[in-house]
PDB file of N, CA and C in Angstrom:
ATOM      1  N   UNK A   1     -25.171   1.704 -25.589  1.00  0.00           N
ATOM      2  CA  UNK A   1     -24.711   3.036 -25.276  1.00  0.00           C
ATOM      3  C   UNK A   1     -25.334   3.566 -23.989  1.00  0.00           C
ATOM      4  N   UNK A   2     -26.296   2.687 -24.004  1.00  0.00           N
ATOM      5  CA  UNK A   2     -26.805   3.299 -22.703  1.00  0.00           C
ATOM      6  C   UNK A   2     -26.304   2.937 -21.426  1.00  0.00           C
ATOM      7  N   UNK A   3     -25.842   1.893 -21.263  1.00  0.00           N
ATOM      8  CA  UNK A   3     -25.211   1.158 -19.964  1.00  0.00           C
ATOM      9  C   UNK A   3     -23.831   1.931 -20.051  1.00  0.00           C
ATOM     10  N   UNK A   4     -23.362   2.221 -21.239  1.00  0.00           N
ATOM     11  CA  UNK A   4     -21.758   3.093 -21.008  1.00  0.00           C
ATOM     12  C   UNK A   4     -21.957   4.298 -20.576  1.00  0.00           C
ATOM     13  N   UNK A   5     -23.317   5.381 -20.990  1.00  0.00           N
ATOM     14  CA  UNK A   5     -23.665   6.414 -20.334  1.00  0.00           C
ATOM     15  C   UNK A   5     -23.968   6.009 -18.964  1.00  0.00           C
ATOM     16  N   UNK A   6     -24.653   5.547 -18.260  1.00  0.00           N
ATOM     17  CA  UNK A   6     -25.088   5.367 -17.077  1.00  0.00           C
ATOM     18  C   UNK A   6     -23.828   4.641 -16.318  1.00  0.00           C
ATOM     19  N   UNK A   7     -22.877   4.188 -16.693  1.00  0.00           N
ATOM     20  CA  UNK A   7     -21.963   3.485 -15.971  1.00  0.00           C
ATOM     21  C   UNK A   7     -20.770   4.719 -15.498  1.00  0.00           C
ATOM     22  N   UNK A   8     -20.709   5.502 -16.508  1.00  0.00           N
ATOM     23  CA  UNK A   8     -19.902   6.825 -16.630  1.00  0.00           C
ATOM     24  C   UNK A   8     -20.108   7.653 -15.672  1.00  0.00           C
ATOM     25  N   UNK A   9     -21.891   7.972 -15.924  1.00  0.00           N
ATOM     26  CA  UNK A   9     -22.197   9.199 -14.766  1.00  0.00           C
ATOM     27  C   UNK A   9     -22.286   8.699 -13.243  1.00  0.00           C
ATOM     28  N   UNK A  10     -22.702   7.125 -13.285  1.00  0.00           N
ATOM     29  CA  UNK A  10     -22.495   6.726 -11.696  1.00  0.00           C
ATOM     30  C   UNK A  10     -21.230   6.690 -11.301  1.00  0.00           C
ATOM     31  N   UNK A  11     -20.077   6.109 -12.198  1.00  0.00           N
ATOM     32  CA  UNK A  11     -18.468   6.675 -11.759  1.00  0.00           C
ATOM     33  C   UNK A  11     -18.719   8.247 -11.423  1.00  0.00           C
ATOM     34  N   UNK A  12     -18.615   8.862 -12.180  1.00  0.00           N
ATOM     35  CA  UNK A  12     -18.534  10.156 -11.538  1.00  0.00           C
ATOM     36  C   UNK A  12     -19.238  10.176 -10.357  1.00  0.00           C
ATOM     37  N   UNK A  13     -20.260   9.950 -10.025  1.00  0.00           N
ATOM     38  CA  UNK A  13     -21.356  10.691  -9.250  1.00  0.00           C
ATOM     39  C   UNK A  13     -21.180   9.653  -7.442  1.00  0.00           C
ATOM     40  N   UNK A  14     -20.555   8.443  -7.928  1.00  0.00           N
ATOM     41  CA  UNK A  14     -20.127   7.671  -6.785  1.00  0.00           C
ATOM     42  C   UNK A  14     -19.310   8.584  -6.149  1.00  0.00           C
ATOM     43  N   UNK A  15     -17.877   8.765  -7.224  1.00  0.00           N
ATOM     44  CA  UNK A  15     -16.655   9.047  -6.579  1.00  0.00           C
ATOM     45  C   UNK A  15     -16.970  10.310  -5.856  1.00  0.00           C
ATOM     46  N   UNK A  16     -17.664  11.394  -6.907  1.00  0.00           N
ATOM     47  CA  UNK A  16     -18.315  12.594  -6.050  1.00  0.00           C
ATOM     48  C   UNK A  16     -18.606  12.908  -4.715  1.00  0.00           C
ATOM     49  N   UNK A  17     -19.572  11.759  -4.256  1.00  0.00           N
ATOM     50  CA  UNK A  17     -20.284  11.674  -2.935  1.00  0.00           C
ATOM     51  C   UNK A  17     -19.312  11.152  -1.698  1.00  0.00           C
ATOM     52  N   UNK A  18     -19.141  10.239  -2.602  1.00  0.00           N
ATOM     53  CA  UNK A  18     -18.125   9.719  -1.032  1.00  0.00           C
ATOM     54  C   UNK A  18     -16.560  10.176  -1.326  1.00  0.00           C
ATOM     55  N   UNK A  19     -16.073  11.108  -2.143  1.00  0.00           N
ATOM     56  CA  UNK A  19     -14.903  12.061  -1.555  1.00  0.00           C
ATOM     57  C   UNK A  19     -15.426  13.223  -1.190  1.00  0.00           C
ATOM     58  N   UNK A  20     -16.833  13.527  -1.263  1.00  0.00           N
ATOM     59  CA  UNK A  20     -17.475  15.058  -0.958  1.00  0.00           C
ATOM     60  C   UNK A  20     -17.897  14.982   0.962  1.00  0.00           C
ATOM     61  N   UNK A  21     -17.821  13.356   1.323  1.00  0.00           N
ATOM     62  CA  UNK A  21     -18.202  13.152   2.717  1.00  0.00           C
ATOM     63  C   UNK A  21     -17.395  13.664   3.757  1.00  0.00           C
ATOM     64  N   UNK A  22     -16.019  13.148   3.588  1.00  0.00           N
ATOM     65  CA  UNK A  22     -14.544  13.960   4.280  1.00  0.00           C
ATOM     66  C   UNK A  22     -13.950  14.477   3.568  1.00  0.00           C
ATOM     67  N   UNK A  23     -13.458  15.754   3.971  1.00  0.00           N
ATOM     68  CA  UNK A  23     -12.506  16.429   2.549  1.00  0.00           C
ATOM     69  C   UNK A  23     -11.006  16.211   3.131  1.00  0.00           C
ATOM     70  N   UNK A  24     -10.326  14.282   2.781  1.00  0.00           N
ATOM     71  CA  UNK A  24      -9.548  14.034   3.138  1.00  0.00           C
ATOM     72  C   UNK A  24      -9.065  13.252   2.118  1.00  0.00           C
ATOM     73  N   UNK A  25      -7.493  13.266   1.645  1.00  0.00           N
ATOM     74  CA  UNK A  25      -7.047  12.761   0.117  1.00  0.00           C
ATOM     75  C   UNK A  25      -6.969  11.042   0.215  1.00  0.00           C
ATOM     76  N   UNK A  26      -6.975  10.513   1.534  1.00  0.00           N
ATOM     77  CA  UNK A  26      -7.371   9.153   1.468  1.00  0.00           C
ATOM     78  C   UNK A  26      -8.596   8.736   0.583  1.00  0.00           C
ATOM     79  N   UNK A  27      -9.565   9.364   1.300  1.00  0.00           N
ATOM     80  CA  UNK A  27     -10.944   8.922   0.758  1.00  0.00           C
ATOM     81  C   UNK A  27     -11.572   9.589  -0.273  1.00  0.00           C
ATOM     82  N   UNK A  28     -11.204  10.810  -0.801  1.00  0.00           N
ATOM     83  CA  UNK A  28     -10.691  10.872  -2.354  1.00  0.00           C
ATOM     84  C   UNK A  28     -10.228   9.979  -3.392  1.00  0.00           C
ATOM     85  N   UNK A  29      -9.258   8.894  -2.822  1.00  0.00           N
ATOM     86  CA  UNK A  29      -8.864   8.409  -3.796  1.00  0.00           C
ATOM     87  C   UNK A  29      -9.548   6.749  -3.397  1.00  0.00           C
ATOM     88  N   UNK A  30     -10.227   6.620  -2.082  1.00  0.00           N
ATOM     89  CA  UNK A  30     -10.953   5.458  -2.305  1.00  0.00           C
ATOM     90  C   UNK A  30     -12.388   5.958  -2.769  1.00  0.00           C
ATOM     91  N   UNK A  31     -13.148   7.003  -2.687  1.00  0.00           N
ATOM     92  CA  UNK A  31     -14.199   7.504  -3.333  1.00  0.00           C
ATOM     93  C   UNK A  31     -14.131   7.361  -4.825  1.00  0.00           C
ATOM     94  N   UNK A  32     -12.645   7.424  -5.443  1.00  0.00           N
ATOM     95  CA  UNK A  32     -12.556   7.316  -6.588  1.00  0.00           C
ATOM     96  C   UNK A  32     -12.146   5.884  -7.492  1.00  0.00           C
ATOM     97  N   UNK A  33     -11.682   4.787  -6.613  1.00  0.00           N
ATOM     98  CA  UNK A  33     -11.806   3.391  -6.660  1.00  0.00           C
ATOM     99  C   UNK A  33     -13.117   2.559  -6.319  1.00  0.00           C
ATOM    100  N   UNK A  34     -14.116   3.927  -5.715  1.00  0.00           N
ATOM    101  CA  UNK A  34     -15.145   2.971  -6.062  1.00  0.00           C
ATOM    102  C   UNK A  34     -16.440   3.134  -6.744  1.00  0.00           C
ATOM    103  N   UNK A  35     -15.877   4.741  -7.794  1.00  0.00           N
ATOM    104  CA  UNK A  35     -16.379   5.085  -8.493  1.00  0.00           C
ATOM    105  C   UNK A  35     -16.013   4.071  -9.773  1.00  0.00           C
ATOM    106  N   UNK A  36     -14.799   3.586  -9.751  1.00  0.00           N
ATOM    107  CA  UNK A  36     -14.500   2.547 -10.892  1.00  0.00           C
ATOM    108  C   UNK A  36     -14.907   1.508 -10.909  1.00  0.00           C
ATOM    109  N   UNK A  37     -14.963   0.976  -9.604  1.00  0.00           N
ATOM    110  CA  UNK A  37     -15.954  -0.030  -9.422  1.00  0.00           C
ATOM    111  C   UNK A  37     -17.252  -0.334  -9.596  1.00  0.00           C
ATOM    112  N   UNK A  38     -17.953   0.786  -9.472  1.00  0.00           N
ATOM    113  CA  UNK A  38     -19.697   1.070  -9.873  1.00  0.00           C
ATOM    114  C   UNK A  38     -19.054   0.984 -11.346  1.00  0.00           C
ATOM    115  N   UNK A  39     -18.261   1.388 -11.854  1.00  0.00           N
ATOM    116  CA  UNK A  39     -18.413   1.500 -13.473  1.00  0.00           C
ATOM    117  C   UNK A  39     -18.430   0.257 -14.104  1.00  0.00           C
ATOM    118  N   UNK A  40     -16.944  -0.405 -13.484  1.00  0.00           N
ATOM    119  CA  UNK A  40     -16.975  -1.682 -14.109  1.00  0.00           C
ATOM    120  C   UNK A  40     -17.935  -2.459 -14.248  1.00  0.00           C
ATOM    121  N   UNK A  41     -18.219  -2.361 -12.721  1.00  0.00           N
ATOM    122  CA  UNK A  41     -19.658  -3.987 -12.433  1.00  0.00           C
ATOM    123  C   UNK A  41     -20.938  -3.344 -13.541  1.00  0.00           C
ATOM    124  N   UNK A  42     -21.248  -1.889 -13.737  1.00  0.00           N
ATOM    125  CA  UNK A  42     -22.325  -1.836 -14.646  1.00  0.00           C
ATOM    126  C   UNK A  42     -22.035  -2.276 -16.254  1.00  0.00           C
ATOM    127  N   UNK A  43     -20.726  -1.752 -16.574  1.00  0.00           N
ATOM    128  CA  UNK A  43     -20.380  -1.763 -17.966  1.00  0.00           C
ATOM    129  C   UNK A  43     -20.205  -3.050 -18.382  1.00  0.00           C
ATOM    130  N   UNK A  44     -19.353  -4.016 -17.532  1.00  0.00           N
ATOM    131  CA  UNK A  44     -18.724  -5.227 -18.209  1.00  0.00           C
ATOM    132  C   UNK A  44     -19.898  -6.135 -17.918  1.00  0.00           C
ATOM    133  N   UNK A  45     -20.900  -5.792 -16.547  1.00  0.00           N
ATOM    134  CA  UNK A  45     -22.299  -6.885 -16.056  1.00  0.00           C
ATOM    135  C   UNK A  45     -22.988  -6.390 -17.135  1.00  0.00           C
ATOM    136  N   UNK A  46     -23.603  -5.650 -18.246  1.00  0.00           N
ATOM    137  CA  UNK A  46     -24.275  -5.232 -19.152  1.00  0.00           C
ATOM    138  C   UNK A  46     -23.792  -6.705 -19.997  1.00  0.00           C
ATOM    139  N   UNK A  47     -22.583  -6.205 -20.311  1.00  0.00           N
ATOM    140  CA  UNK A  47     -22.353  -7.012 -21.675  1.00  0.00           C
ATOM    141  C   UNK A  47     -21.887  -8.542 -21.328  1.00  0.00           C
ATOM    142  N   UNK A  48     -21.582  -8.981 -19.949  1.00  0.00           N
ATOM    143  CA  UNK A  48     -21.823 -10.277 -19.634  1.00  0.00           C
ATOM    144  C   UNK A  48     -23.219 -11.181 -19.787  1.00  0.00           C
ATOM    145  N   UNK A  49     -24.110  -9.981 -18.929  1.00  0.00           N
ATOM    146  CA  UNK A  49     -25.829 -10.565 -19.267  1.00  0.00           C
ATOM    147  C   UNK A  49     -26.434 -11.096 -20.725  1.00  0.00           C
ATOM    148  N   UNK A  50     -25.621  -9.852 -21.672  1.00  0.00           N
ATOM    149  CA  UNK A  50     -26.098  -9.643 -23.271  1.00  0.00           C
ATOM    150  C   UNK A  50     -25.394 -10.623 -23.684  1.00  0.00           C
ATOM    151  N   UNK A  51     -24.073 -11.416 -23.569  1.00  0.00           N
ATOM    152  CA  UNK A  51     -23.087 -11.967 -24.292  1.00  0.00           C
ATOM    153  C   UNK A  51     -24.109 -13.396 -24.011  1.00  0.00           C
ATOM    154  N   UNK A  52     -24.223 -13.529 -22.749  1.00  0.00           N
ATOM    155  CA  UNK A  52     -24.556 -15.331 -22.165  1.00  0.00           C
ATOM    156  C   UNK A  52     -25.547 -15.549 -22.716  1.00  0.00           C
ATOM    157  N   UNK A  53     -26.857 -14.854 -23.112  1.00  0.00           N
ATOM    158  CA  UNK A  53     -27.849 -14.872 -24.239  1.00  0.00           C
ATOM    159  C   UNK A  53     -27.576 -14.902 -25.311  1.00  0.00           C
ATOM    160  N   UNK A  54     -26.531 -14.335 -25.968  1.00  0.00           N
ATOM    161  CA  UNK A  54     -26.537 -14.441 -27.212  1.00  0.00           C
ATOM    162  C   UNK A  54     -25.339 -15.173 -27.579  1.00  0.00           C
ATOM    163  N   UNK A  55     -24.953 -16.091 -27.232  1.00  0.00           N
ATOM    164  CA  UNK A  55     -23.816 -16.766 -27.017  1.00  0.00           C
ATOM    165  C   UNK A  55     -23.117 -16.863 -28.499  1.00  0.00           C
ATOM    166  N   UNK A  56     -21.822 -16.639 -28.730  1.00  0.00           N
ATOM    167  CA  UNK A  56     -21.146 -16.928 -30.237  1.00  0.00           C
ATOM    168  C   UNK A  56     -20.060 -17.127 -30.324  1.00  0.00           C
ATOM    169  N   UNK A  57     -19.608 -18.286 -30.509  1.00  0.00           N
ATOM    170  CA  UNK A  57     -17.915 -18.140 -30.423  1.00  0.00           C
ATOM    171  C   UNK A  57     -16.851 -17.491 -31.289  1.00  0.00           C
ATOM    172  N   UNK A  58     -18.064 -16.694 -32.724  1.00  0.00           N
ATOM    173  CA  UNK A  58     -17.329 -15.955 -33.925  1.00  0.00           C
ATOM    174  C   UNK A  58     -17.065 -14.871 -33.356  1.00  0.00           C
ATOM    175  N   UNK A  59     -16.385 -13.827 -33.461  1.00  0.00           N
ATOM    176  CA  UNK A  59     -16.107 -12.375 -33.086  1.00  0.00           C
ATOM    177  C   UNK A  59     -17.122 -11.725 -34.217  1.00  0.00           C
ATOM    178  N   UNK A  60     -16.929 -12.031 -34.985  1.00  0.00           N
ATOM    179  CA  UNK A  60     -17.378 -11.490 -36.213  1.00  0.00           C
ATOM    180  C   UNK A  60     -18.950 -11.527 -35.746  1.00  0.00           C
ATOM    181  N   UNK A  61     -19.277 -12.571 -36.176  1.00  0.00           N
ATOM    182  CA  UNK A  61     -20.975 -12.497 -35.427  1.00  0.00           C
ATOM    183  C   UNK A  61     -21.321 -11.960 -33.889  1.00  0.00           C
ATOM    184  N   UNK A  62     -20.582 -12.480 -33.406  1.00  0.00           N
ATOM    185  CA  UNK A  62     -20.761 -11.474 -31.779  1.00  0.00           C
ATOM    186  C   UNK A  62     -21.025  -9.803 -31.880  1.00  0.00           C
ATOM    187  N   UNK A  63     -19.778  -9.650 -32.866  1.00  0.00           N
ATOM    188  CA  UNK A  63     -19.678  -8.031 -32.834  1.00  0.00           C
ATOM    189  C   UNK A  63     -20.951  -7.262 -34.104  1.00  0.00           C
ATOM    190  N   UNK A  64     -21.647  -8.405 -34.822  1.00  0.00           N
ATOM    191  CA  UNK A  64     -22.873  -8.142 -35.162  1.00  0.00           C
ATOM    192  C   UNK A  64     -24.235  -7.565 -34.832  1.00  0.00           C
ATOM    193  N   UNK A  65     -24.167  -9.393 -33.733  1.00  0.00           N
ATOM    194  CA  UNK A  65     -25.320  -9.434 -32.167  1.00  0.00           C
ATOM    195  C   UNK A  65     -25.028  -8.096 -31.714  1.00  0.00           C
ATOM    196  N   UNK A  66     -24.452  -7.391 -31.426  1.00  0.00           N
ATOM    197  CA  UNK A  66     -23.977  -6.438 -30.377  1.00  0.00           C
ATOM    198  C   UNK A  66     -24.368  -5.337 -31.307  1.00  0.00           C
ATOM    199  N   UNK A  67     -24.266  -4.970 -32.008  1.00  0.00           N
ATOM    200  CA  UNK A  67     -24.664  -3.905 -32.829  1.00  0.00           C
ATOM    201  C   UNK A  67     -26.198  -4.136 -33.265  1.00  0.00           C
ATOM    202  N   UNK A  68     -26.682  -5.179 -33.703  1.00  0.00           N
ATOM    203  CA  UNK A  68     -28.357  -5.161 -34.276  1.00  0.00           C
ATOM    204  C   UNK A  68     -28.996  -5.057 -33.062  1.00  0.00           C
ATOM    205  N   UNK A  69     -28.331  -5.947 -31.763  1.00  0.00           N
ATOM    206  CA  UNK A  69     -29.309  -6.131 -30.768  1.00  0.00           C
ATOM    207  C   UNK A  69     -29.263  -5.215 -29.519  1.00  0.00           C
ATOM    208  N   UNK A  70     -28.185  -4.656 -29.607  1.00  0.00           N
ATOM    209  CA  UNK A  70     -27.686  -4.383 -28.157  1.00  0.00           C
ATOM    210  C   UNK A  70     -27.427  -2.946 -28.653  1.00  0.00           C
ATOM    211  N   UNK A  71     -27.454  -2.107 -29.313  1.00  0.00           N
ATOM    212  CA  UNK A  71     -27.080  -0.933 -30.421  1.00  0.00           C
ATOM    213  C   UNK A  71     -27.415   0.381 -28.926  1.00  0.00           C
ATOM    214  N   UNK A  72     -28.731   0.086 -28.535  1.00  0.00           N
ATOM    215  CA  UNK A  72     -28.967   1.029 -27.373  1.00  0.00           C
ATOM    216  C   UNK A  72     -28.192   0.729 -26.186  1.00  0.00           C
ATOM    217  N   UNK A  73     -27.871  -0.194 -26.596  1.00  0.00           N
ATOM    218  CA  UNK A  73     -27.379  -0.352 -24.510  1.00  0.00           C
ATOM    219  C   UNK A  73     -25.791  -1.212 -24.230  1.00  0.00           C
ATOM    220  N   UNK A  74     -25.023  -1.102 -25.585  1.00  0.00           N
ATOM    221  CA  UNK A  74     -23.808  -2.167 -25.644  1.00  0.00           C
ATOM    222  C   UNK A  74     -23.210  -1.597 -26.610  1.00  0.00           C
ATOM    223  N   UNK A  75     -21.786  -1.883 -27.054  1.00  0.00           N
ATOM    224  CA  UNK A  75     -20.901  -0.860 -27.439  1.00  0.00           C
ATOM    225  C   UNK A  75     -20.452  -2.166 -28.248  1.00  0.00           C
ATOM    226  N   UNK A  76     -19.880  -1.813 -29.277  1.00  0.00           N
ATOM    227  CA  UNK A  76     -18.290  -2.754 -29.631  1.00  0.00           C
ATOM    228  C   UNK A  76     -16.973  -3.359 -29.122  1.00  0.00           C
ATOM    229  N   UNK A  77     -16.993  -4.608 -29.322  1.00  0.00           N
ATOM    230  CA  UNK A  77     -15.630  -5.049 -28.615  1.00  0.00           C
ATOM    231  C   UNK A  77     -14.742  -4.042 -28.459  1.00  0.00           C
ATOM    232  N   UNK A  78     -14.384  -3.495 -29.666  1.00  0.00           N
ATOM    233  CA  UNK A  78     -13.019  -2.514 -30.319  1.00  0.00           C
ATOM    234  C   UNK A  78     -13.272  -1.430 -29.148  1.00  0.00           C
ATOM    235  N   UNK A  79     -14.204  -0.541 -28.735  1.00  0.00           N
ATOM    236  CA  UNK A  79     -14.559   0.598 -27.935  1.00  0.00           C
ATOM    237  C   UNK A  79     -14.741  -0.003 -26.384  1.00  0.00           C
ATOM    238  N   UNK A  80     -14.511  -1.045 -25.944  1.00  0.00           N
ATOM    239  CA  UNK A  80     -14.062  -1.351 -24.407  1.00  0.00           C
ATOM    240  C   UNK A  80     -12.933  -1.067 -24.152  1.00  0.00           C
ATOM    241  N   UNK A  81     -11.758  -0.595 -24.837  1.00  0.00           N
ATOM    242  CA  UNK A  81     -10.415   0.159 -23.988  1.00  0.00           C
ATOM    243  C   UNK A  81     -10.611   1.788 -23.704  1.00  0.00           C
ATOM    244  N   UNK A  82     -11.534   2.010 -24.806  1.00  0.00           N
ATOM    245  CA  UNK A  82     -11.390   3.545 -24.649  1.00  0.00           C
ATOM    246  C   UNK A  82     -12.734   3.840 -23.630  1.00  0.00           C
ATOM    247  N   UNK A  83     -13.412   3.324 -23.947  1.00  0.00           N
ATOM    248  CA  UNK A  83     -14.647   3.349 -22.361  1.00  0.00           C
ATOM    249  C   UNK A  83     -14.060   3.201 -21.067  1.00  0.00           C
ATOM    250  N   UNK A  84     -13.353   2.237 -20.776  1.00  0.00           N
ATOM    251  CA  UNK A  84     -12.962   2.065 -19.464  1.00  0.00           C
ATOM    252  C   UNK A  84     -12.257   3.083 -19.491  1.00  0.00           C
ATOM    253  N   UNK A  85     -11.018   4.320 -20.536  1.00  0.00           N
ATOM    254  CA  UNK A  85     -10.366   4.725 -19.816  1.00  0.00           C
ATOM    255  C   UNK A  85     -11.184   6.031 -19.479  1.00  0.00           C
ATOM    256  N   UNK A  86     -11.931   5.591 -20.252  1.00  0.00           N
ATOM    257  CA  UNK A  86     -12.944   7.109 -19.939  1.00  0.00           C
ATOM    258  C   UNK A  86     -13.494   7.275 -18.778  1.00  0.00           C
ATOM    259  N   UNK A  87     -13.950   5.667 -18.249  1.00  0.00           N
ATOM    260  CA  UNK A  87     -14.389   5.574 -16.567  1.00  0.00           C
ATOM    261  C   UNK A  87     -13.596   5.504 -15.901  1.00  0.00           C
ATOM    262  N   UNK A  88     -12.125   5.653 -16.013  1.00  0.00           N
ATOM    263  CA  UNK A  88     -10.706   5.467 -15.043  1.00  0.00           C
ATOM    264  C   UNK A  88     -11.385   7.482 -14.929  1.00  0.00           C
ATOM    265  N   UNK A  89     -11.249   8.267 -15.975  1.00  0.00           N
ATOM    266  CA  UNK A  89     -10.980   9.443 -15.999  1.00  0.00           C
ATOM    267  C   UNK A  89     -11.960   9.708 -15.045  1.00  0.00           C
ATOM    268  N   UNK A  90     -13.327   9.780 -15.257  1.00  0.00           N
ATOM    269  CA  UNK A  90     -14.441  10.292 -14.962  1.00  0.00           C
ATOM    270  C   UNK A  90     -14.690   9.719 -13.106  1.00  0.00           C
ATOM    271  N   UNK A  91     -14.101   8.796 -12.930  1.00  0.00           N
ATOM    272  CA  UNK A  91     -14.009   8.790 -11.542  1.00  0.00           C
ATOM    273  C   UNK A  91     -13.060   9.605 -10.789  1.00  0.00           C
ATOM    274  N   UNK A  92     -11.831   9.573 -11.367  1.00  0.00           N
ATOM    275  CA  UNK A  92     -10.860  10.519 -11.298  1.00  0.00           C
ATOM    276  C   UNK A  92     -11.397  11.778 -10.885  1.00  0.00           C
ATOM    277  N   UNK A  93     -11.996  12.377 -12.037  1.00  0.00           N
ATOM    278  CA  UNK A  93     -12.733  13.761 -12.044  1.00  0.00           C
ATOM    279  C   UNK A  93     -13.606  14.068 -10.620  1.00  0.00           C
ATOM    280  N   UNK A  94     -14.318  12.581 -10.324  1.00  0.00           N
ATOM    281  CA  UNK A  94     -15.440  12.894  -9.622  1.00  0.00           C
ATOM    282  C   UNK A  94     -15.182  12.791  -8.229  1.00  0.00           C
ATOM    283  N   UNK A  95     -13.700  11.599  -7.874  1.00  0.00           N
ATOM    284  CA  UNK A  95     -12.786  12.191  -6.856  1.00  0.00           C
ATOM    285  C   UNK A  95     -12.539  12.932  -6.167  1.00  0.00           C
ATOM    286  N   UNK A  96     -12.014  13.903  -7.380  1.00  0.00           N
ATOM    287  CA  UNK A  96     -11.074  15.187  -7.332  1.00  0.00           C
ATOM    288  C   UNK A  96     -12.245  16.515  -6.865  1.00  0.00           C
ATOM    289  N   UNK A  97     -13.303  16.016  -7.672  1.00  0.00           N
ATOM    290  CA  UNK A  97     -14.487  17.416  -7.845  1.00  0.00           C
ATOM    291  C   UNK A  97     -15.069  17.299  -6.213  1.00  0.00           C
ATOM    292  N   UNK A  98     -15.204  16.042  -5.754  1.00  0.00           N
ATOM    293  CA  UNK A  98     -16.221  15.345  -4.416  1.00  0.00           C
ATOM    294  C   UNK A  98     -14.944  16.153  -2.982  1.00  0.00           C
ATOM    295  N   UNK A  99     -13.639  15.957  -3.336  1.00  0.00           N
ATOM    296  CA  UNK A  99     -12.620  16.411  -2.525  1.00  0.00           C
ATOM    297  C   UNK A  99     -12.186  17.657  -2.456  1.00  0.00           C
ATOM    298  N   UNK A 100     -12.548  18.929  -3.480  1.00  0.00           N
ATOM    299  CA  UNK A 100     -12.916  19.966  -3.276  1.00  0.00           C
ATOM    300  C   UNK A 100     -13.607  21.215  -2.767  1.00  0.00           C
ATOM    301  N   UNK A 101     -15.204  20.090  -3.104  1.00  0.00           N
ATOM    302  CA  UNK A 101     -16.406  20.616  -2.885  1.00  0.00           C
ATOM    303  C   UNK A 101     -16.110  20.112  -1.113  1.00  0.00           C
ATOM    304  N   UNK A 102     -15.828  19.156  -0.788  1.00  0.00           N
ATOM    305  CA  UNK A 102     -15.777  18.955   0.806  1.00  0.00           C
ATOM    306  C   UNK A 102     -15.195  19.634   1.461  1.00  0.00           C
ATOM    307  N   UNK A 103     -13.576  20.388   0.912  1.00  0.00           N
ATOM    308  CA  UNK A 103     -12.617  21.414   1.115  1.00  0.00           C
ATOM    309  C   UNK A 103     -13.275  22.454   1.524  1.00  0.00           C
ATOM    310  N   UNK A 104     -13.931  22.721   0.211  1.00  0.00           N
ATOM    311  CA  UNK A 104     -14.433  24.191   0.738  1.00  0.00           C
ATOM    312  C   UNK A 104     -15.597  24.870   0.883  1.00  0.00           C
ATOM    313  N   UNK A 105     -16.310  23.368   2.122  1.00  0.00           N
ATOM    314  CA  UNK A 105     -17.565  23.172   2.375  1.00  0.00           C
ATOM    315  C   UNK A 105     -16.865  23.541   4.123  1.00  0.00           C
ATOM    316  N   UNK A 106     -16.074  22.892   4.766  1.00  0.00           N
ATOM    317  CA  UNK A 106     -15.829  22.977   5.815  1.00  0.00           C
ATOM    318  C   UNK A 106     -14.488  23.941   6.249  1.00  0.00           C
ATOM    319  N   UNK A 107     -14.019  24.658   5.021  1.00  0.00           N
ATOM    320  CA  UNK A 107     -13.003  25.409   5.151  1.00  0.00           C
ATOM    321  C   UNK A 107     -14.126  26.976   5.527  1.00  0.00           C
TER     322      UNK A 107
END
């Protein structure tokens, strides 16, 4: 849970900064592709690192490992669609918030 918190707020906080640099809707929306990008590489590199250690070819036992061992810092198979869309959103947000604040910083 912890790598999905921290993967979340650096989406946001990426997309933030670098659409808050020019307040221009290009780089808004690449500020916000690479707020998804900080997300991914933290969220899915978490549970790549955790998986190759604990290697299992059962789901069943994997999704065990992942809960006894990983409980602070790794999520459930089942909860990787709704995380990512949460980091699609939250970059989105941080986009949108970074391309505002630049608006009407130089307006």
């Amino acid at each position: 849970m912890i790598s999905t918190l921290a993967s979340v707020l650096l989406a946001f906080l990426g997309a933030y900064l670098i659409a808050r640099m020019k307040p221009h809707l290009l780089v808004a929306v690449l500020g916000s592709f690479a707020g998804l990008l900080i997300f991914l590489m933290i969220f899915f590199g978490s549970h790549f690192i955790f998986l190759s250690l604990l290697y299992s070819p059962n789901p069943e036992i994997e999704t065990q490992l992942v809960i006894r061992f990983g409980q602070l810092f790794l999520v459930p198979v089942g909860w990787v669609p709704w995380i990512v869309g949460l980091g699609v959103v939250m970059s989105g947000l941080g986009g949108w918030a970074g391309w505002v604040s630049g608006k009407r910083r130089t307006a």
